[in-house]
C-alpha atoms as a PDB file:
ATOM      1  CA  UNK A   1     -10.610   9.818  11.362  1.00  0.00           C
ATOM      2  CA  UNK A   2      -9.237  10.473   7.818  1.00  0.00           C
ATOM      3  CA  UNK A   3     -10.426   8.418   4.866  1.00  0.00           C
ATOM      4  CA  UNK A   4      -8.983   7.648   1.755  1.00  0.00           C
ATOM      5  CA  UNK A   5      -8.174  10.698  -0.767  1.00  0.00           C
ATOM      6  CA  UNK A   6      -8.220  13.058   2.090  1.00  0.00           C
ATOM      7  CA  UNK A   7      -5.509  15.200   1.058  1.00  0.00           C
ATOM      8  CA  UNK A   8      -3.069  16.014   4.362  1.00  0.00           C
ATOM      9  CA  UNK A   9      -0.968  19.091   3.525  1.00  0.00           C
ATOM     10  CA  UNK A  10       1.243  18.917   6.619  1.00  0.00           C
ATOM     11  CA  UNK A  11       2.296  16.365   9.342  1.00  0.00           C
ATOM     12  CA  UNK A  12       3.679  18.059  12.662  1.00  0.00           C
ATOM     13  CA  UNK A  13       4.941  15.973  15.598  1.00  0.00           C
ATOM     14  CA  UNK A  14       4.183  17.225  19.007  1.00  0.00           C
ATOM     15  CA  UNK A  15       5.035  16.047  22.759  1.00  0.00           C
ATOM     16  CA  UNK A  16       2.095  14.001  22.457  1.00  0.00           C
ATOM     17  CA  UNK A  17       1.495  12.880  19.375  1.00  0.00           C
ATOM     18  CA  UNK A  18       1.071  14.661  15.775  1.00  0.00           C
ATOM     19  CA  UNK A  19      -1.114  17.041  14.452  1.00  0.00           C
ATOM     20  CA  UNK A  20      -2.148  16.907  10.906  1.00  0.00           C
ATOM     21  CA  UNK A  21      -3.594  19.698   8.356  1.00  0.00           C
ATOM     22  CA  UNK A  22      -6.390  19.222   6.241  1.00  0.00           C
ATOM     23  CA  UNK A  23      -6.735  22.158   4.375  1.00  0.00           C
ATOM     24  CA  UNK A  24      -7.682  24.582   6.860  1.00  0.00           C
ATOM     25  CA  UNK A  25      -8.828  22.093   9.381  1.00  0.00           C
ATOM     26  CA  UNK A  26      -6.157  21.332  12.044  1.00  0.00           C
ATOM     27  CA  UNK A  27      -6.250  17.218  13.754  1.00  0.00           C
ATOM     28  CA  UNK A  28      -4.872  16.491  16.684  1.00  0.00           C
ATOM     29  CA  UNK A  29      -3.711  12.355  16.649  1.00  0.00           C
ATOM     30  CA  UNK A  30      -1.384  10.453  19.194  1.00  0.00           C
ATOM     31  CA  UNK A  31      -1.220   8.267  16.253  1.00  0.00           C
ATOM     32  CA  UNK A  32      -0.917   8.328  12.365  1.00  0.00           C
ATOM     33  CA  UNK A  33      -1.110   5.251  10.166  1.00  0.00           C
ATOM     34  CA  UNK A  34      -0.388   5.529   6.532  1.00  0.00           C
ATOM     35  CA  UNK A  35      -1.394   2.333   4.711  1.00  0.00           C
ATOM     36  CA  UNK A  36       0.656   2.367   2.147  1.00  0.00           C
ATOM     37  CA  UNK A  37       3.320  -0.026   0.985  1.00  0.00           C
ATOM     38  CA  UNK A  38       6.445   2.696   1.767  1.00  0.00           C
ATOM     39  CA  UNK A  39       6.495   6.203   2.829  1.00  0.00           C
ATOM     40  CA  UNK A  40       9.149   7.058   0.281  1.00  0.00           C
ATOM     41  CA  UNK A  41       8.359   9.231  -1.789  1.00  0.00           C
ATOM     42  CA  UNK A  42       5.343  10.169  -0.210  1.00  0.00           C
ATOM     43  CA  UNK A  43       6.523  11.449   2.920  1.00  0.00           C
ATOM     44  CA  UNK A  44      10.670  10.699   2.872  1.00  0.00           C
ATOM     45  CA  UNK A  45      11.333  13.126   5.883  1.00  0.00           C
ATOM     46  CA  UNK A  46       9.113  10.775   8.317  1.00  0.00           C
ATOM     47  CA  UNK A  47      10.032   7.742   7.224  1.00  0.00           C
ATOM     48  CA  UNK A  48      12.864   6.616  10.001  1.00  0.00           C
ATOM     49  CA  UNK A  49       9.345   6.932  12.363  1.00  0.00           C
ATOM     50  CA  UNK A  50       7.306   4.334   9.871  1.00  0.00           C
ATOM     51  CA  UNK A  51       7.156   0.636  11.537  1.00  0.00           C
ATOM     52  CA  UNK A  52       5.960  -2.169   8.872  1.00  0.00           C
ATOM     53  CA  UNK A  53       3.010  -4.160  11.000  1.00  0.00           C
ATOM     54  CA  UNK A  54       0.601  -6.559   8.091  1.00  0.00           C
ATOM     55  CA  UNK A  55       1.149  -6.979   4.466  1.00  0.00           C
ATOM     56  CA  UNK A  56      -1.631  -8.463   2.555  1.00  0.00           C
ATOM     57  CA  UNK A  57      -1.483 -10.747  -0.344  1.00  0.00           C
ATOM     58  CA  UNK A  58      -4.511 -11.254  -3.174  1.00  0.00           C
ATOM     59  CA  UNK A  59      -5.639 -14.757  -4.142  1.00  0.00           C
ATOM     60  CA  UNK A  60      -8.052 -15.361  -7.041  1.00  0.00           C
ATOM     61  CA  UNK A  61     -10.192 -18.082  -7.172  1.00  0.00           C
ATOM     62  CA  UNK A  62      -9.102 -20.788  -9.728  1.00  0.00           C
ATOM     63  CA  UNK A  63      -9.242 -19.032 -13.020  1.00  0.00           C
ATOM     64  CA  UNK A  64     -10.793 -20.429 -16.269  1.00  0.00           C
ATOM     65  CA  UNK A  65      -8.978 -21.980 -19.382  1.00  0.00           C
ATOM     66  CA  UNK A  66     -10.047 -18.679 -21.272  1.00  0.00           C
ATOM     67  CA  UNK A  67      -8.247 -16.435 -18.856  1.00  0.00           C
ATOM     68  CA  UNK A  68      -5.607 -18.302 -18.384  1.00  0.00           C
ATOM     69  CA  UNK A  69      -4.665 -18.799 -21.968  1.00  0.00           C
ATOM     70  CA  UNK A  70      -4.931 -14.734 -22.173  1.00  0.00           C
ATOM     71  CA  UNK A  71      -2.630 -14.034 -19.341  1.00  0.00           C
ATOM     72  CA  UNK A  72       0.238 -15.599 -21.018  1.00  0.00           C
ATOM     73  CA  UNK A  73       2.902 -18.424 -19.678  1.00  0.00           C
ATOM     74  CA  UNK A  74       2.363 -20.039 -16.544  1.00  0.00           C
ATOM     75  CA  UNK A  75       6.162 -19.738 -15.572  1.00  0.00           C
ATOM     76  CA  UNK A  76       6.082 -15.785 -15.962  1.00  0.00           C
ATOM     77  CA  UNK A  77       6.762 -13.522 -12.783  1.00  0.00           C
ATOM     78  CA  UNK A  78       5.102 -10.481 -12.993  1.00  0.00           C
ATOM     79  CA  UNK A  79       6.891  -7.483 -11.162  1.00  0.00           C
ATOM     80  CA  UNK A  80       6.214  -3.857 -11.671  1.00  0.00           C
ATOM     81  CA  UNK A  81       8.430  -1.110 -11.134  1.00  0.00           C
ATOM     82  CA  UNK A  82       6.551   0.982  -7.831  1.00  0.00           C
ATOM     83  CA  UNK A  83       7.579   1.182  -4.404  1.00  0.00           C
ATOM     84  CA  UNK A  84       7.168  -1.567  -3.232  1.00  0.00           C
ATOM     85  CA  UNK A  85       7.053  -3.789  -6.071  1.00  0.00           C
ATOM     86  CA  UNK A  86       3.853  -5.977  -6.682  1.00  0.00           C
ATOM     87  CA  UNK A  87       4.365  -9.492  -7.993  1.00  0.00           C
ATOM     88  CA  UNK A  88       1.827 -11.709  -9.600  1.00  0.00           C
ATOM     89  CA  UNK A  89       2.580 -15.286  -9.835  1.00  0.00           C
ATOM     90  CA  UNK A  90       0.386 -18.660 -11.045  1.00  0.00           C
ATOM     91  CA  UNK A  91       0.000 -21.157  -8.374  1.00  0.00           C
ATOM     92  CA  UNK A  92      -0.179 -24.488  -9.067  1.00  0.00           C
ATOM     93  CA  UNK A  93      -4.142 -24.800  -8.939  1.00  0.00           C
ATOM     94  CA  UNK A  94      -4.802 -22.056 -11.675  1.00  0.00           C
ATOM     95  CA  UNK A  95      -5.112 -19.036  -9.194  1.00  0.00           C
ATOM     96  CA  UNK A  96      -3.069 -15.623  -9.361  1.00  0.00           C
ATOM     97  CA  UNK A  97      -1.232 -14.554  -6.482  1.00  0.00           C
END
């Protein structure tokens, strides 16, 4: 198993499988999952292999008046500019999704 910030310098496919370099340390996998939202940039040249199975979504519990006052307008759509985009949005019972 690899954990996060284990840095992979090389992804090889084989017959069976891939095999994967850790520094000097060779691994042998019939399977690689990157959890990540997209393999571009990260890894462009593998990416027609990459098959999207769960996406997750964060809920907060109902927020306060005081944080809610500081996080602006209710109507706002929050969207950042990475790959994928994240969005943040108010729901209607004072929660961030």
């Amino acid at each position: 198993m690899l954990f996060e910030r284990t840095e992979i310098t090389s992804v090889k496919h084989t017959r069976t499988g891939a095999e994967l370099s850790a520094g000097s340390v060779k691994i042998q996998a019939g399977t690689v999952i990157l959890a990540t939202g997209s393999p571009d940039p990260l890894v462009h040249a593998l990416a027609r292999h990459f098959v999207d199975v769960e996406t997750y979504a964060v809920l907060t519990p109902p927020l306060g008046a005081d944080v809610r006052k500081a996080a602006g307008a209710r109507t706002a759509i929050v969207i950042d500019r990475t790959a994928p985009p994240h969005r943040m949005v108010w729901t209607a019972d004072d929660r961030i999704l």
